[in-house]
Protein backbone atom coordinates (compact mmCIF):
# COMPACT_ATOMS: atom_id res chain seq x y z
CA UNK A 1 -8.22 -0.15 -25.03
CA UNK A 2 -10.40 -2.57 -27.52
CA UNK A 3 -12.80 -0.65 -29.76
CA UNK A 4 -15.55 -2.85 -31.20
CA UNK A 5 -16.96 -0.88 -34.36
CA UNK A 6 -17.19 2.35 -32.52
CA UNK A 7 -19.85 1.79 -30.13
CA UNK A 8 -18.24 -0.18 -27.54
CA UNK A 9 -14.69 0.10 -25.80
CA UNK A 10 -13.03 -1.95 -23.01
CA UNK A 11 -10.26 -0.57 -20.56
CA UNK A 12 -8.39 -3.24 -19.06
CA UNK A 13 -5.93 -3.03 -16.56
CA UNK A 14 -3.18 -5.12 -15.30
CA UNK A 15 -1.89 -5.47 -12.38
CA UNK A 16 1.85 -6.62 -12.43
CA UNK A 17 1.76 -8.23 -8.66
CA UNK A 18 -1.34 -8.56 -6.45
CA UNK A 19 -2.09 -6.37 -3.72
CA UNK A 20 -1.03 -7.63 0.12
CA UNK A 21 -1.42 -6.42 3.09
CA UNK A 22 1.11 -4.37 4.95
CA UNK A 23 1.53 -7.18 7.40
CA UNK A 24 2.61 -9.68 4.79
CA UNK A 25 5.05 -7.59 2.35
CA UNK A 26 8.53 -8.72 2.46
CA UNK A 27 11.32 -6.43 3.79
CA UNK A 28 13.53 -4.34 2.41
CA UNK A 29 11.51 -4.20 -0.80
CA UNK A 30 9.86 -1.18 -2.36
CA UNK A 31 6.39 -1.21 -2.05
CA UNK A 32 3.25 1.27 -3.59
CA UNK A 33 0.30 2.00 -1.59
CA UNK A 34 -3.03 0.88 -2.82
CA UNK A 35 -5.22 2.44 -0.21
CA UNK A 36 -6.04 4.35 2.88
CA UNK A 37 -7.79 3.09 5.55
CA UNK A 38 -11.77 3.62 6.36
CA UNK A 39 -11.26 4.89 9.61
CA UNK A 40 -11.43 9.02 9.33
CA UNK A 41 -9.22 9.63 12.56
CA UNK A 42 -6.22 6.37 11.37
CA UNK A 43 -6.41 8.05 7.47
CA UNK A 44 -5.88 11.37 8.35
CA UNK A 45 -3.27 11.04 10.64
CA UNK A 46 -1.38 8.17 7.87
CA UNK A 47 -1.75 10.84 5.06
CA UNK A 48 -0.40 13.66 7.80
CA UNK A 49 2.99 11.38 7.84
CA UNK A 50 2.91 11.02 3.95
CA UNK A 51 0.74 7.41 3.54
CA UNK A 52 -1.41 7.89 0.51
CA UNK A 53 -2.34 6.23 -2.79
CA UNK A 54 0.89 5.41 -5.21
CA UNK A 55 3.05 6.61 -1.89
CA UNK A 56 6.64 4.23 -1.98
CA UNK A 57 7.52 2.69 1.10
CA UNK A 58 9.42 0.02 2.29
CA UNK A 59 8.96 -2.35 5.43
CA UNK A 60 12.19 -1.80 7.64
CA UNK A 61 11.48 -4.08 10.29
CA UNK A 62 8.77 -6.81 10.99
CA UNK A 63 8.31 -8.23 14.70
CA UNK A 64 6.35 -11.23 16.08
CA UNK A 65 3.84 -9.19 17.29
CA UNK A 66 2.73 -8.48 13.66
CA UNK A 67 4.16 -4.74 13.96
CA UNK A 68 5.74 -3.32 11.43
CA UNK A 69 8.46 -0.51 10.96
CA UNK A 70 8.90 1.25 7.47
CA UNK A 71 10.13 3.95 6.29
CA UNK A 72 7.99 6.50 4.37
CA UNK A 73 8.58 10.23 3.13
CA UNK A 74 12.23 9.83 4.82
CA UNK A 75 11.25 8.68 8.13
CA UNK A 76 10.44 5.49 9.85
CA UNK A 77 6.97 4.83 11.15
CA UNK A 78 5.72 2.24 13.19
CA UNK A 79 2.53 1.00 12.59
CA UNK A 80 0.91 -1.55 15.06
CA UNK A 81 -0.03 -4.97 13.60
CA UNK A 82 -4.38 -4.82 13.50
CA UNK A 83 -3.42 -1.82 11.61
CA UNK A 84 -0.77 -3.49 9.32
CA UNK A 85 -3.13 -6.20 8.50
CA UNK A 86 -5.89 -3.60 7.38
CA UNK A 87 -3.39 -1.57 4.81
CA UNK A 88 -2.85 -2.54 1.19
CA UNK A 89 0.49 -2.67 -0.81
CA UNK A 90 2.25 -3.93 -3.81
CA UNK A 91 5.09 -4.65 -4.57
CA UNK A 92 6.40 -1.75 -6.87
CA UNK A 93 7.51 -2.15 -10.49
């Protein structure tokens, strides 16, 4: 927080790695969850299984069909690549 003679203040904040997309987060490392998706029906049934803002998962498995498998809230999901592509992570600090 900068204050500028009372009348003004500034919150920055840093990210320590940039957001990716499910599809393209390395495996096996421990990833936060950004967002949910825009689609009512896909959010609701990802927050159901535990996929929510600040959420840690991991990917488990990635295949060449740009599926991945990861494991979140103790149990592996599977979640189809179009969908993968559409779902933002970080890498967690």
């Amino acid at each position: 927080m900068i204050s500028l003679v009372g009348e003004i203040s500034l919150t920055f904040v840093h990210r320590l790695s940039p957001a990716l997309s499910l599809s393209s987060a390395p495996p096996r490392t421990p990833l936060t969850v950004l967002s949910t998706p825009d689609d009512p029906a896909v959010a609701a049934r990802l927050l159901a299984l535990g996929w929510r803002p600040g959420a840690r998962i991991a990917v488990i498995r990635r295949s060449g069909g740009g599926a991945r498998v990861i494991e979140l809230s103790g149990a592996r999901v599977a979640i189809g690549g179009p969908l993968a592509r559409r779902l933002a992570v970080e890498v967690a600090a």
